[in-house]
Structure formats: structure tokens, C-alpha cells
N, C-alpha and C. Protein backbone atom coordinates (compact mmCIF):
# COMPACT_ATOMS: atom_id res chain seq x y z
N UNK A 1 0.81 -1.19 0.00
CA UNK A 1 0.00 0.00 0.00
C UNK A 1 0.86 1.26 0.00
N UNK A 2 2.05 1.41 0.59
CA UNK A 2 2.80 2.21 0.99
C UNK A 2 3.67 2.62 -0.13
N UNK A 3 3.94 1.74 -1.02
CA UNK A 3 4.71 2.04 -2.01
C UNK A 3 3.85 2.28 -3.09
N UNK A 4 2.23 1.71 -3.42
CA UNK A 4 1.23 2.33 -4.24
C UNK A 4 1.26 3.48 -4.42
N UNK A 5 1.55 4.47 -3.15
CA UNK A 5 1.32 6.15 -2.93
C UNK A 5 2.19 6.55 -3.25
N UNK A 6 3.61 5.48 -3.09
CA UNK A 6 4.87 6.81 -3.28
C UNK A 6 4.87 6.78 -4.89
N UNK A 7 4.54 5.62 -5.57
CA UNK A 7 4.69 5.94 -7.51
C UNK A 7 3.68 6.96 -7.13
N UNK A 8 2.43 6.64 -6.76
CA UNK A 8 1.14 7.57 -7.02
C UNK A 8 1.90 9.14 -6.78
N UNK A 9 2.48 9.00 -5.87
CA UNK A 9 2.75 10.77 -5.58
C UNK A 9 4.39 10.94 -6.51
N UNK A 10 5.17 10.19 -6.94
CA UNK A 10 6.20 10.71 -7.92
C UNK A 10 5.21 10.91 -9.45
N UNK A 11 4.53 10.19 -9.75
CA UNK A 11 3.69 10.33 -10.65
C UNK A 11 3.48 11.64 -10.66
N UNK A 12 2.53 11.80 -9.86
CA UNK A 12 2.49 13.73 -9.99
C UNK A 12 3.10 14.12 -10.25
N UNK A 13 4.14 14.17 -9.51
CA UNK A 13 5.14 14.94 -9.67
C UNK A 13 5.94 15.31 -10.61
N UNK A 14 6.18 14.00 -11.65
CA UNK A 14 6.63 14.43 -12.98
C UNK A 14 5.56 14.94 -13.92
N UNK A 15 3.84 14.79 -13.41
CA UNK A 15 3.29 15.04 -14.30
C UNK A 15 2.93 16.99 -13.98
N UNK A 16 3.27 17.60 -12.43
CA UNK A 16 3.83 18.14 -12.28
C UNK A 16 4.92 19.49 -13.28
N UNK A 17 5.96 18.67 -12.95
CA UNK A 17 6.98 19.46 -13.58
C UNK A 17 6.82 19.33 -15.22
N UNK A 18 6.39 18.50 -15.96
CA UNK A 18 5.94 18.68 -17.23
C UNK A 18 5.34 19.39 -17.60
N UNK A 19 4.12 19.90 -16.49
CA UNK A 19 3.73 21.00 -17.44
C UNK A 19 4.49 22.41 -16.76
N UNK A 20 5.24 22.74 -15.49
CA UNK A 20 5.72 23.73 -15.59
C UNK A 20 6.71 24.36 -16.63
N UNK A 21 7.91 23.14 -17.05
CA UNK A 21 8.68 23.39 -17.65
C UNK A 21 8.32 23.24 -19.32
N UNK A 22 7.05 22.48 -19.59
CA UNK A 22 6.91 22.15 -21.20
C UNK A 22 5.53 22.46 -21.66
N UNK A 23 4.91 22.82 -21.04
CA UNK A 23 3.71 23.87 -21.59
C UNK A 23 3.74 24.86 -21.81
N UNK A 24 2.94 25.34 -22.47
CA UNK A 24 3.27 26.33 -23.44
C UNK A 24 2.59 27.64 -22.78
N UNK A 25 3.02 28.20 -22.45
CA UNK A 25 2.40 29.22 -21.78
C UNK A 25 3.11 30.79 -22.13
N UNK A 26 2.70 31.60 -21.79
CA UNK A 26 2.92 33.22 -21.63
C UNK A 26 2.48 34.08 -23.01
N UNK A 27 2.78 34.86 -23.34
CA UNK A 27 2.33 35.92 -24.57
C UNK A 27 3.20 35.02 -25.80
N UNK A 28 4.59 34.47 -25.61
CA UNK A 28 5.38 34.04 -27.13
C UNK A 28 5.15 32.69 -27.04
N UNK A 29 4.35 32.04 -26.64
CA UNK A 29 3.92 30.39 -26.61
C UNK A 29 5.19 29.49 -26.66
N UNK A 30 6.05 30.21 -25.53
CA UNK A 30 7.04 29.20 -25.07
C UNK A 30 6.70 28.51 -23.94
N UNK A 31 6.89 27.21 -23.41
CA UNK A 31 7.35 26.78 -22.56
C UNK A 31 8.36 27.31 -21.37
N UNK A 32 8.55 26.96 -20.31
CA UNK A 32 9.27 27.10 -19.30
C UNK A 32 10.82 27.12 -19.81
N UNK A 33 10.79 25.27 -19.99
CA UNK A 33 12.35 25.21 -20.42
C UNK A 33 12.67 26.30 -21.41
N UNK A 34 12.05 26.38 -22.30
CA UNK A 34 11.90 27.02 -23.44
C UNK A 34 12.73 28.90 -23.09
N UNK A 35 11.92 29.15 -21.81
CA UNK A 35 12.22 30.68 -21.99
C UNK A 35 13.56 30.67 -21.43
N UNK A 36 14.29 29.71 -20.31
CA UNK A 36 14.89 30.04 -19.89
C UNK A 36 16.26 29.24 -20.55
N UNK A 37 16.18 28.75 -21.71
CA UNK A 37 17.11 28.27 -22.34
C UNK A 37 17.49 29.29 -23.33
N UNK A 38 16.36 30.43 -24.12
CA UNK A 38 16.62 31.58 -24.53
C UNK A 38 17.06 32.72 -23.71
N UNK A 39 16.81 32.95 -21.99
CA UNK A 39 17.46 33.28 -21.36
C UNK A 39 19.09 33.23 -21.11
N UNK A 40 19.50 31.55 -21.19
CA UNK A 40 20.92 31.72 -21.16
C UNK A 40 21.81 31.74 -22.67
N UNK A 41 21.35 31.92 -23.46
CA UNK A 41 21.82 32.28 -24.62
C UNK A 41 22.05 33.29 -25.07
N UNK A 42 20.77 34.07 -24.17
CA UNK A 42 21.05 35.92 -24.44
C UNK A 42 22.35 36.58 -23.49
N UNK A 43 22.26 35.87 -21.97
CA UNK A 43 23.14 36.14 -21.56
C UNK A 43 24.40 35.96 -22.03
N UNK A 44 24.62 34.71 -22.54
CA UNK A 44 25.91 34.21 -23.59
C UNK A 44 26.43 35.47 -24.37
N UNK A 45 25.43 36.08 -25.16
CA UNK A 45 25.64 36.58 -26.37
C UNK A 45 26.49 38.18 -25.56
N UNK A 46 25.30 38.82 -24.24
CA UNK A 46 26.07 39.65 -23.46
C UNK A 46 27.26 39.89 -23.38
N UNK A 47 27.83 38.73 -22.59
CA UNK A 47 28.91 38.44 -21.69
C UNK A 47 30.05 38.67 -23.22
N UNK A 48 29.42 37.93 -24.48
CA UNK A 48 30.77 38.34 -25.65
C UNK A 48 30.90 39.10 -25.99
N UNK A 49 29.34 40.60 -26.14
CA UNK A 49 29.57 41.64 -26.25
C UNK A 49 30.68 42.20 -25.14
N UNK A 50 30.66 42.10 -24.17
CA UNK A 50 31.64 42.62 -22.90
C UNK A 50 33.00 42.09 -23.63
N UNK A 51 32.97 41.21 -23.81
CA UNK A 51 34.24 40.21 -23.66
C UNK A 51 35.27 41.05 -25.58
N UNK A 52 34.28 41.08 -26.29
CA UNK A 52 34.64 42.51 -27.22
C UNK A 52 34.84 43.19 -27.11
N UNK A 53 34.45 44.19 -25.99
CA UNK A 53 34.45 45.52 -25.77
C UNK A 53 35.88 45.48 -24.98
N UNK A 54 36.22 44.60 -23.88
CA UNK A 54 37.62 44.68 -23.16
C UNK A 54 38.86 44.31 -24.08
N UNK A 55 38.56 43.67 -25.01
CA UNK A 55 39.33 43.17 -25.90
C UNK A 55 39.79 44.40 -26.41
N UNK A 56 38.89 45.05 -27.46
CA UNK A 56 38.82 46.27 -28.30
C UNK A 56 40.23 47.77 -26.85
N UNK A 57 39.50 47.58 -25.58
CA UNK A 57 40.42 48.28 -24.67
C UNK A 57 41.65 48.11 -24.84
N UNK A 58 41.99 46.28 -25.18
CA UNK A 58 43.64 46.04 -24.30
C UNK A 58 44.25 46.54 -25.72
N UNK A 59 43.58 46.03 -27.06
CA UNK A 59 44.16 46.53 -28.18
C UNK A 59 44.35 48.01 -28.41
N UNK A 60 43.71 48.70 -28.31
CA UNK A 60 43.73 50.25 -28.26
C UNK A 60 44.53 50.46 -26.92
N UNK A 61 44.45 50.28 -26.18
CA UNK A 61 46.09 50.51 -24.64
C UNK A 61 47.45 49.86 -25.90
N UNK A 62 47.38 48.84 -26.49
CA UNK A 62 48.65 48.20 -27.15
C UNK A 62 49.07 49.10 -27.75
N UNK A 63 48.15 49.82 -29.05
CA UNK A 63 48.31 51.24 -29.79
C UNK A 63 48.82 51.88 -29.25
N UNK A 64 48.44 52.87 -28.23
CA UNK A 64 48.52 53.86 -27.68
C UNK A 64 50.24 53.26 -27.54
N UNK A 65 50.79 52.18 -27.00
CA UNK A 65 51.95 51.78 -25.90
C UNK A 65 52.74 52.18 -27.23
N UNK A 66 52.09 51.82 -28.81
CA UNK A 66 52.98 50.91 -29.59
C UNK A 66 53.12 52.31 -30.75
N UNK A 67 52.88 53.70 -29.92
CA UNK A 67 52.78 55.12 -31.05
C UNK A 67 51.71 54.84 -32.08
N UNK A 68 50.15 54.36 -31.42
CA UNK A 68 49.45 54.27 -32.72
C UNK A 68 49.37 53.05 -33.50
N UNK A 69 50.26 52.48 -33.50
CA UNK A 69 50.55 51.39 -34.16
C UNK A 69 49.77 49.69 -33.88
N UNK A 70 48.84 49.23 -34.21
CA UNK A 70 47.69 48.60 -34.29
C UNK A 70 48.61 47.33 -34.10
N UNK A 71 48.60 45.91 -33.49
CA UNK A 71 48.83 44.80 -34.03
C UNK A 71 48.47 43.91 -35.14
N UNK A 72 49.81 43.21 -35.86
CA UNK A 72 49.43 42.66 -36.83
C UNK A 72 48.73 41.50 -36.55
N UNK A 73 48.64 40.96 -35.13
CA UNK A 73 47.87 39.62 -34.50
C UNK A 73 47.40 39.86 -33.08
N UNK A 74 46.23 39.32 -32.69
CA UNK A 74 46.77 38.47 -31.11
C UNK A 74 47.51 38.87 -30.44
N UNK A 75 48.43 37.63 -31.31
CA UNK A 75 49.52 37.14 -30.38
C UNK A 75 50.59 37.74 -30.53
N UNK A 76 50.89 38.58 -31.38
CA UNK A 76 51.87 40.28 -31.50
C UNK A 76 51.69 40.95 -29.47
N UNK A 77 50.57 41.04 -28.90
CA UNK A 77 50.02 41.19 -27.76
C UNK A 77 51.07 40.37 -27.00
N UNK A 78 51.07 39.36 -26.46
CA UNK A 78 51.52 38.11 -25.93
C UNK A 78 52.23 38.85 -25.20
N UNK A 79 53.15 39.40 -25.45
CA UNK A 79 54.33 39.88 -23.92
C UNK A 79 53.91 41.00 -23.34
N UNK A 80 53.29 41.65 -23.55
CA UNK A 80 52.52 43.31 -22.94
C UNK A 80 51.14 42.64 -22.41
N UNK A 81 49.93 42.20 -23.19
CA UNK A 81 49.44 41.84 -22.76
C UNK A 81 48.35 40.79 -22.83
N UNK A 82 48.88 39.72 -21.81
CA UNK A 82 48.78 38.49 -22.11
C UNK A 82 47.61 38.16 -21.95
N UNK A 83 46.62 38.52 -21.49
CA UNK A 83 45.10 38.52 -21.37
C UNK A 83 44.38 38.23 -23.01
N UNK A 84 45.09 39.40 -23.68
CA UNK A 84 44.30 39.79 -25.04
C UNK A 84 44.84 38.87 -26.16
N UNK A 85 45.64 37.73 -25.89
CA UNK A 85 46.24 37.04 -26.77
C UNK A 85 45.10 35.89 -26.40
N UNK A 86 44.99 35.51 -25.51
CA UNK A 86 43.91 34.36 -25.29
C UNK A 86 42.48 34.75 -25.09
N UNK A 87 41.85 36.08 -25.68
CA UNK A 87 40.53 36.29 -25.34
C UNK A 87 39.55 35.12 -25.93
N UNK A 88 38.29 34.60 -25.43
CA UNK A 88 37.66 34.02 -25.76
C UNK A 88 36.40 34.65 -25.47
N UNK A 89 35.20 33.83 -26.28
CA UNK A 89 33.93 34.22 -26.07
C UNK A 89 33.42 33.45 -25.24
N UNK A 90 31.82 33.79 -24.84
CA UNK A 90 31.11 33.40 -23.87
C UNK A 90 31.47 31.69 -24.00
N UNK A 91 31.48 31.10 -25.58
CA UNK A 91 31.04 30.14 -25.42
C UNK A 91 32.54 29.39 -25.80
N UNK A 92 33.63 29.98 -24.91
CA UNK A 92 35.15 29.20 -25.08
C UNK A 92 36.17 29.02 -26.09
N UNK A 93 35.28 29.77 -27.19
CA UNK A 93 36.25 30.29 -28.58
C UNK A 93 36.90 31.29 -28.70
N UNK A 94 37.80 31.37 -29.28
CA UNK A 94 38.46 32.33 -29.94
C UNK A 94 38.04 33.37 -30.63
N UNK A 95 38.37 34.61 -30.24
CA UNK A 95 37.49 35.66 -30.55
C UNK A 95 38.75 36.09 -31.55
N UNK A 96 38.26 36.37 -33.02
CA UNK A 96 38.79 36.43 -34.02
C UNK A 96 39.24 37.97 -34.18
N UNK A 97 40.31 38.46 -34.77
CA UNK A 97 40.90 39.68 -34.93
C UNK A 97 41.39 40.02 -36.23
N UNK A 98 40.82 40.84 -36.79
CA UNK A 98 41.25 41.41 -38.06
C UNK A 98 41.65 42.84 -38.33
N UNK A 99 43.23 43.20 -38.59
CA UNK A 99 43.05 44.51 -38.84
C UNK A 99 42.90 45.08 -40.12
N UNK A 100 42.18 46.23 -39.80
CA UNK A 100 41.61 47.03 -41.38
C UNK A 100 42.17 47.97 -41.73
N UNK A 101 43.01 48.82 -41.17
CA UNK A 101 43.61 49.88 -41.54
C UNK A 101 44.82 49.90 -40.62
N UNK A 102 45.47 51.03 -40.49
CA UNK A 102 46.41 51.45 -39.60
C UNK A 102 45.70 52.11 -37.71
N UNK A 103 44.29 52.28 -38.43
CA UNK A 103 43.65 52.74 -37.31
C UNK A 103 42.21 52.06 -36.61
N UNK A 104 41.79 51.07 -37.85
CA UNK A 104 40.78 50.57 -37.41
C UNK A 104 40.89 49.07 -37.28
N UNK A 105 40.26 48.18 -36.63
CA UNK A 105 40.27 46.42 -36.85
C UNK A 105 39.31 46.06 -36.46
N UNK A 106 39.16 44.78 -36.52
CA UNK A 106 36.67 44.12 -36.64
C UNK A 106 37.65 42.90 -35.51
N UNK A 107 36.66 42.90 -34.89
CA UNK A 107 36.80 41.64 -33.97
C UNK A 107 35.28 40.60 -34.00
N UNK A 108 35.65 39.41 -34.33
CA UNK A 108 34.50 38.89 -34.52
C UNK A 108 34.67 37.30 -33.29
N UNK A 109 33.37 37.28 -33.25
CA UNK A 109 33.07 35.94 -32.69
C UNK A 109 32.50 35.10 -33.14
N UNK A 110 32.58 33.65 -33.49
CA UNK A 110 31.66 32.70 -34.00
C UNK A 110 30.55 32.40 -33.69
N UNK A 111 29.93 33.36 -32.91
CA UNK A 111 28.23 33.11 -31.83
C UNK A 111 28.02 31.39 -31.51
N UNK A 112 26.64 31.51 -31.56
CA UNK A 112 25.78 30.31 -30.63
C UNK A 112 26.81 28.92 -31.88
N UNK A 113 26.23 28.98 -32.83
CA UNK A 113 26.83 27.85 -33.48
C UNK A 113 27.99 27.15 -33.40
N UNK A 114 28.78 28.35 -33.45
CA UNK A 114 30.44 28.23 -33.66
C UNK A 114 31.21 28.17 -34.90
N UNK A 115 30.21 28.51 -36.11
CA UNK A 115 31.18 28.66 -36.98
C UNK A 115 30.97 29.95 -37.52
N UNK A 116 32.13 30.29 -38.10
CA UNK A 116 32.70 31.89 -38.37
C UNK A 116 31.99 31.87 -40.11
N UNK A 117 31.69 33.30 -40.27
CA UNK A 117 30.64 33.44 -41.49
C UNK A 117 29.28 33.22 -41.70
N UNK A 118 28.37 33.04 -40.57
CA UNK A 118 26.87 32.59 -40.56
C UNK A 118 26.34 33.55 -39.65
N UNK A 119 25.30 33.61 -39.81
CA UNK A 119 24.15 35.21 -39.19
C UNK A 119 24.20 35.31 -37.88
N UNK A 120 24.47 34.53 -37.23
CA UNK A 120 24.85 34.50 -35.72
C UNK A 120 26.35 34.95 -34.89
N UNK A 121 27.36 35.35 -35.88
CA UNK A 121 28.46 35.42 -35.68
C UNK A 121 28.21 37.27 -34.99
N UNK A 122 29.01 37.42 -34.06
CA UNK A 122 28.82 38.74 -33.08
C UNK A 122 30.46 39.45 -34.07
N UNK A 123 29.87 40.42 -34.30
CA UNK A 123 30.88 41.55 -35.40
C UNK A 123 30.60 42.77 -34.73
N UNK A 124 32.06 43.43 -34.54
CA UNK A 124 32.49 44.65 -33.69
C UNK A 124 33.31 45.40 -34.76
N UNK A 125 33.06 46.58 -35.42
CA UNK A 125 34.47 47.33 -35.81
C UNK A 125 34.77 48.68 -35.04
N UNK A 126 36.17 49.01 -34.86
CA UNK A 126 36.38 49.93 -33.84
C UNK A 126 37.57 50.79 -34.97
């Protein structure tokens, strides 16, 4: 009898959490899981905007150190400053560096997917 109740009451319980997390609910007919899995993706995308923006700093401090003078890489960085040679994005990649002029360069990230050249890729020019 005793163990009848406890399936009976885990039963609920997943029937329960199924619909908190997988029904469809609110104004954009997401689900639970749903919103908060677009939740941490947006944050993702944040954290690389930041993670661009400090980047874009250590390179422009390099300039400034280097009379103006932009790096031809990265890893040109490496002994001044070693932070900006290994920047990565939210999601543990390599945040890509291109320079465009003597004064300007695009820093890109491979976004959610991870590959470089597709509509999701996060593009900065400074």
C-alpha cells in the first residue's frame, strides 16, 4: 500500500513538472524550459559583447603603448598583454581579430553555433 502512494505521488510529480517546464504558456507560446534556455543564450551573447568591448580596450592601450601602431595579430600582444592574446567568447572560442587599416580592426566571434561566417556570428568594428 505504501509504495502504491509513493509511484502515485512521484507520478504527480513528474506530471507536475511537465507542465511547468513544457507547456506552453505566456504571450510568445514558449514553454518554461523554453524561456529560460533563450534566457541563457542571451546572456551568452552579453557576456561576448563585454568580452569585445575589453578586448577592443587592451588593443587600443597596445596602440597607444605601440605610437598608434595597431597589431598585426593576437599574439603580437603576448608579452605586454597576455590577457588579449587568449581572449575568448562566452562560449570558449576564440574571438577572431582582423586589422583594417592602420587605425581601425573588426573583432568577430563565431556566436551560438560556432562557426565563423553565418548570421549569428557577433561583429564589432572599432
Amino acid at each position: 500500500m505504501k509504495t502504491r502512494g509513493l509511484i502515485l505521488g512521484l507520478l504527480l510529480a513528474v506530471v507536475a513538472v511537465y507542465f511547468i517546464f513544457f507547456s506552453r504558456t505566456g504571450r510568445d507560446g514558449k514553454g518554461g524550459l523554453e524561456t529560460m534556455v533563450d534566457s541563457y543564450l542571451e546572456s551568452r551573447i552579453e557576456l561576448t559583447k563585454v568580452n569585445l568591448e575589453t578586448l577592443a580596450r587592451e588593443i587600443q592601450s597596445y596602440a597607444a603603448e605601440a605610437e598608434g601602431v595597431l597589431p598585426e595579430t593576437l599574439n603580437a600582444m603576448r608579452r605586454l598583454h597576455p590577457a588579449a592574446a587568449a581572449a575568448a567568447d562566452a562560449w570558449g572560442r576564440r574571438i577572431r581579430y582582423e586589422r583594417l587599416s592602420d587605425s581601425g580592426f573588426r573583432l568577430r566571434s563565431a556566436g551560438p553555433d560556432g562557426a565563423f561566417g553565418t548570421g549569428d556570428d557577433l561583429v564589432r568594428d572599432f
